[in-house]
Protein backbone atom coordinates (compact mmCIF):
# COMPACT_ATOMS: atom_id res chain seq x y z
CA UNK A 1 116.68 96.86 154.01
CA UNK A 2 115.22 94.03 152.14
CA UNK A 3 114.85 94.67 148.31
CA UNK A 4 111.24 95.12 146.83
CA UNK A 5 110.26 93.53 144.14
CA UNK A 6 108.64 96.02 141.42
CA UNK A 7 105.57 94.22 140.88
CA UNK A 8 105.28 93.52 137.01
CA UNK A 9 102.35 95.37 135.18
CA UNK A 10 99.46 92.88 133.48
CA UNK A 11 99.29 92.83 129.68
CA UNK A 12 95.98 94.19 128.89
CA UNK A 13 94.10 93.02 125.69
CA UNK A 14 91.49 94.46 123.63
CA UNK A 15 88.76 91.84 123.14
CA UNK A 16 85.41 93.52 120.64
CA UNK A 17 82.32 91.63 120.50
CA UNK A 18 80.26 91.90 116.96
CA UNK A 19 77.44 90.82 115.48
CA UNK A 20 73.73 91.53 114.73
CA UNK A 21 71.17 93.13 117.24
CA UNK A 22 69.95 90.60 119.60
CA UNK A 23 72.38 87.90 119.30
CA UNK A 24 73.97 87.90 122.63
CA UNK A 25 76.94 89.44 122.98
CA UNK A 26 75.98 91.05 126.17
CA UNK A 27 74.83 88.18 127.69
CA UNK A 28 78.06 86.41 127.03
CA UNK A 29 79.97 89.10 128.60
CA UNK A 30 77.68 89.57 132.04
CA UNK A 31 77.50 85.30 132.24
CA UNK A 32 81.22 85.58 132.51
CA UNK A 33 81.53 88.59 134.38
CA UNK A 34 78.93 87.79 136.96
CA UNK A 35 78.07 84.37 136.13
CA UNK A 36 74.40 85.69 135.62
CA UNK A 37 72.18 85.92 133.28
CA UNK A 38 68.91 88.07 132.33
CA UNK A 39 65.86 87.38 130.15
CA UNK A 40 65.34 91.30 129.76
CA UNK A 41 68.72 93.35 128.74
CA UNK A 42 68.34 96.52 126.95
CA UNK A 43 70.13 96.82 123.20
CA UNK A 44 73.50 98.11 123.95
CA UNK A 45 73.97 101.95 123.12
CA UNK A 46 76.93 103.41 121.31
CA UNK A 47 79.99 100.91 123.39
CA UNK A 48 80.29 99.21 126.67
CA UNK A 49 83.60 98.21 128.41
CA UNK A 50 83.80 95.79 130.81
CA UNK A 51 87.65 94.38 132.30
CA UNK A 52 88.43 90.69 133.91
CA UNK A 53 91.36 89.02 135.26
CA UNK A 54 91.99 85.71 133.78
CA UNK A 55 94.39 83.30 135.06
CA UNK A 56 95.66 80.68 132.53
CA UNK A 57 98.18 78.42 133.04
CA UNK A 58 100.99 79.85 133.93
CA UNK A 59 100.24 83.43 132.37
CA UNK A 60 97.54 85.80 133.69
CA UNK A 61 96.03 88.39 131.67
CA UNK A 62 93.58 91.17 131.64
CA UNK A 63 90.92 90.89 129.30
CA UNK A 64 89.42 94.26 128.41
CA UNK A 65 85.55 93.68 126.77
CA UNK A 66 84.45 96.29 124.39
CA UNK A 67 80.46 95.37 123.68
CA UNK A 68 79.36 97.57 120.41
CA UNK A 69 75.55 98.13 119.77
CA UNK A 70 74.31 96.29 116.86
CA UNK A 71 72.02 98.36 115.46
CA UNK A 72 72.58 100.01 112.23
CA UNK A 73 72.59 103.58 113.35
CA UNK A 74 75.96 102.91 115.81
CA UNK A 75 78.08 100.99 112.65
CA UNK A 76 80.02 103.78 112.40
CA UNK A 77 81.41 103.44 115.72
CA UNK A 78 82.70 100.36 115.48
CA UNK A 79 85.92 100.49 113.27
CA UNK A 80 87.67 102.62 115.11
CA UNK A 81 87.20 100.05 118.07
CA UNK A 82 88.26 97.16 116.31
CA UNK A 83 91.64 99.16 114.85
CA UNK A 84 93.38 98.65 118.14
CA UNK A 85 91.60 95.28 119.54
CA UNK A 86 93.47 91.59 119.86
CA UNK A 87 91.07 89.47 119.60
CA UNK A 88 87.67 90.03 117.39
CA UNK A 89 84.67 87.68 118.94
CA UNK A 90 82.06 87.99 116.22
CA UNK A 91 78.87 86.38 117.70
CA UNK A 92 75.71 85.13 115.68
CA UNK A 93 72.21 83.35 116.99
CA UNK A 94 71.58 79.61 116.42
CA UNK A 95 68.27 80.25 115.42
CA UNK A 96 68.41 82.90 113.51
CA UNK A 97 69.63 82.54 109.78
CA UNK A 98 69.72 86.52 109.12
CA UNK A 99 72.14 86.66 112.05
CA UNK A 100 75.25 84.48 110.65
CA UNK A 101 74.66 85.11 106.71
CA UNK A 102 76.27 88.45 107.99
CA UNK A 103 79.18 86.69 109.13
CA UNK A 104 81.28 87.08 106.01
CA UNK A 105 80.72 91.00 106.23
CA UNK A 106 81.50 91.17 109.52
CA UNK A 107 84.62 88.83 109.17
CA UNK A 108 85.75 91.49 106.48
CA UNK A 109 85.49 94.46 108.78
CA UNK A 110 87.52 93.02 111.28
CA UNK A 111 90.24 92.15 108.67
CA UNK A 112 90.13 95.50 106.78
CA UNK A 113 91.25 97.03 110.34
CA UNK A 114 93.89 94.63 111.94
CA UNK A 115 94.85 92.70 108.95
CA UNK A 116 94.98 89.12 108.29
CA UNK A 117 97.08 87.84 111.27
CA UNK A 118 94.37 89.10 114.09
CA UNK A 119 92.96 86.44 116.15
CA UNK A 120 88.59 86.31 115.49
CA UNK A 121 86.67 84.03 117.28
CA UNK A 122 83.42 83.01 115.23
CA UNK A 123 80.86 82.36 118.40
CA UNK A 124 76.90 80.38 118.00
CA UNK A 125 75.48 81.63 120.49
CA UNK A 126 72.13 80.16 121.99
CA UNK A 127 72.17 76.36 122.13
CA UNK A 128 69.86 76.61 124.67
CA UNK A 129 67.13 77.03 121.18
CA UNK A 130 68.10 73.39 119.96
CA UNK A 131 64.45 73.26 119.06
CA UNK A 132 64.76 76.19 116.71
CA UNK A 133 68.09 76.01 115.52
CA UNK A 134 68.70 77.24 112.07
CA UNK A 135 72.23 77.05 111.59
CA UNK A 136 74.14 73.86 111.91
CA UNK A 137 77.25 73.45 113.67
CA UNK A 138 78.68 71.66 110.67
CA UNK A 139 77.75 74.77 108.82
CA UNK A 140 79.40 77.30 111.32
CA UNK A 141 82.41 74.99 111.46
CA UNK A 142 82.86 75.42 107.49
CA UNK A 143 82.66 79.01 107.59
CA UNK A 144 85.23 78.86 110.26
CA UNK A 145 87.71 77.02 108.32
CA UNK A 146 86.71 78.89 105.33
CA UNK A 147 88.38 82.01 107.02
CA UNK A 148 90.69 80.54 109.37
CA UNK A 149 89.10 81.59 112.59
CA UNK A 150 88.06 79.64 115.64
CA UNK A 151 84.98 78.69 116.36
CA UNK A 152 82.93 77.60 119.15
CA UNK A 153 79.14 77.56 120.44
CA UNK A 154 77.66 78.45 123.37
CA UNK A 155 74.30 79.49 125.49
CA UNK A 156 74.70 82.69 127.59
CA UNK A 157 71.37 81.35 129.02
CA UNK A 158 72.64 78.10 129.95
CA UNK A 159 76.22 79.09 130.89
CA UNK A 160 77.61 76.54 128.67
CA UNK A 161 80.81 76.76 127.14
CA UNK A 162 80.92 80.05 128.07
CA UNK A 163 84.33 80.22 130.13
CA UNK A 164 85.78 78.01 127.95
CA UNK A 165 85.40 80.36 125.42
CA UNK A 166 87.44 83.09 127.23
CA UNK A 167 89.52 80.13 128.29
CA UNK A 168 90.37 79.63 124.45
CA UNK A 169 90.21 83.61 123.96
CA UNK A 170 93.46 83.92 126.56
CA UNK A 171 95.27 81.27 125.39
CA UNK A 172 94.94 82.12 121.97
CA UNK A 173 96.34 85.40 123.08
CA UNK A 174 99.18 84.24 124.92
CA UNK A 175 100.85 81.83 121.80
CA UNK A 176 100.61 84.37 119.91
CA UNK A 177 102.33 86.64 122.06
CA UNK A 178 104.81 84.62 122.69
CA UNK A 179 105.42 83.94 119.09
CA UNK A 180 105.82 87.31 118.43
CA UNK A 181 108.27 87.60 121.14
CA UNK A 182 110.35 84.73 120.21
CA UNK A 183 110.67 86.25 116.67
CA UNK A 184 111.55 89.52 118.18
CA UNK A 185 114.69 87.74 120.07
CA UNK A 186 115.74 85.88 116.41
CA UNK A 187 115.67 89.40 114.97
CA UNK A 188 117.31 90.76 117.68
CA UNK A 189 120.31 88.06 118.01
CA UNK A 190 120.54 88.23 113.75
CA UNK A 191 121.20 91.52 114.04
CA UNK A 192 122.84 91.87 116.95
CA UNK A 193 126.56 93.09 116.79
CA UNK A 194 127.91 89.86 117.97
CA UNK A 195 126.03 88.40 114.82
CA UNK A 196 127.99 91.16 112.85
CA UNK A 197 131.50 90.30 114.55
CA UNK A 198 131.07 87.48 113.55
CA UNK A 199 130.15 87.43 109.95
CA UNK A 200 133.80 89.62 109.40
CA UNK A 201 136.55 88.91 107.92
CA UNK A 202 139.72 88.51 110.01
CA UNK A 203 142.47 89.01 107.95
């Protein structure tokens, strides 16, 4: 009887989209999702979850998207959401200044929960408003660097840049996983007991 091959479970990880009322973060999800986009989408109530298979060089991975409302009234939701997440995609408008001066805050949140090694993605959203942008992307890019996070722009109208976000999202995800593994095998062979045979004495 030929032997059967256990086929290996995908890693799943926790990706939570923030940011102000309005600013996109639905769109961004259903543009890569469904590679469609509507003029006319209802604010988001309480949480939405959404999953994707992404394949990315040699690694795939599943991609679980948690879309939280932003209206005031569902904040309270939202930390216990980003307490287990990977990645934190925090997403303001281009044209909208009131959108990313709450950046900083919402920055904090996401560090106050997973602590100062998480991955965040800091995401402009709506190029497609050149004519009315408000923020610049020198601007966004020195807030970025401010608090070590990535940063990229994008129109969920448009399509652009949009799957190479998630594209940057996944690998992102996977060197840091595999950083973590690597130190988990120096730990491991430090500690090992042929490490400890071999730091005795023989006498």
């Amino acid at each position: 009887m030929d032997n059967i091959q256990p086929v290996q479970a995908l890693t799943k990880y926790k990706l939570v989209f923030l940011g102000e009322q309005g600013v996109g973060k639905t769109s961004l999800i259903t543009r890569f999702m469904y590679d469609l986009f509507d003029q006319h989408y209802q604010a988001t109530i309480g949480i939405d979850f959404l999953s994707k298979t992404l394949q990315i060089d040699d690694n795939t991975v599943r991609l679980q998207l948690w879309d939280t409302a932003g209206q005031e009234r569902f904040r309270s939701l939202i930390p216990s959401y980003i307490r287990d997440s990977n990645v934190g995609i925090i997403v303001y408008n281009v044209s909208e200044e009131k959108s990313f001066a709450k950046i900083d805050t919402w920055i904090k949140d996401v560090k106050d929960q997973r602590g100062e090694d998480v991955i965040i993605f800091l995401v402009g959203n709506k190029t497609d408003l050149e004519d009315k942008r408000k923020v610049e992307t020198s601007t966004a890019e020195k807030k970025a660097a401010e608090h070590g996070v990535h940063f990229i722009e994008t129109s969920a109208k448009s399509g652009y840049n949009v799957n190479t976000l998630f594209q940057r999202i996944a690998r992102a995800i996977t060197v840091v996983n595999t950083t973590t593994q690597q130190k988990d095998i120096l730990i491991v062979s430090q500690k090992g007991p042929d490490s400890e045979q071999s730091s005795s004495c023989a006498c």
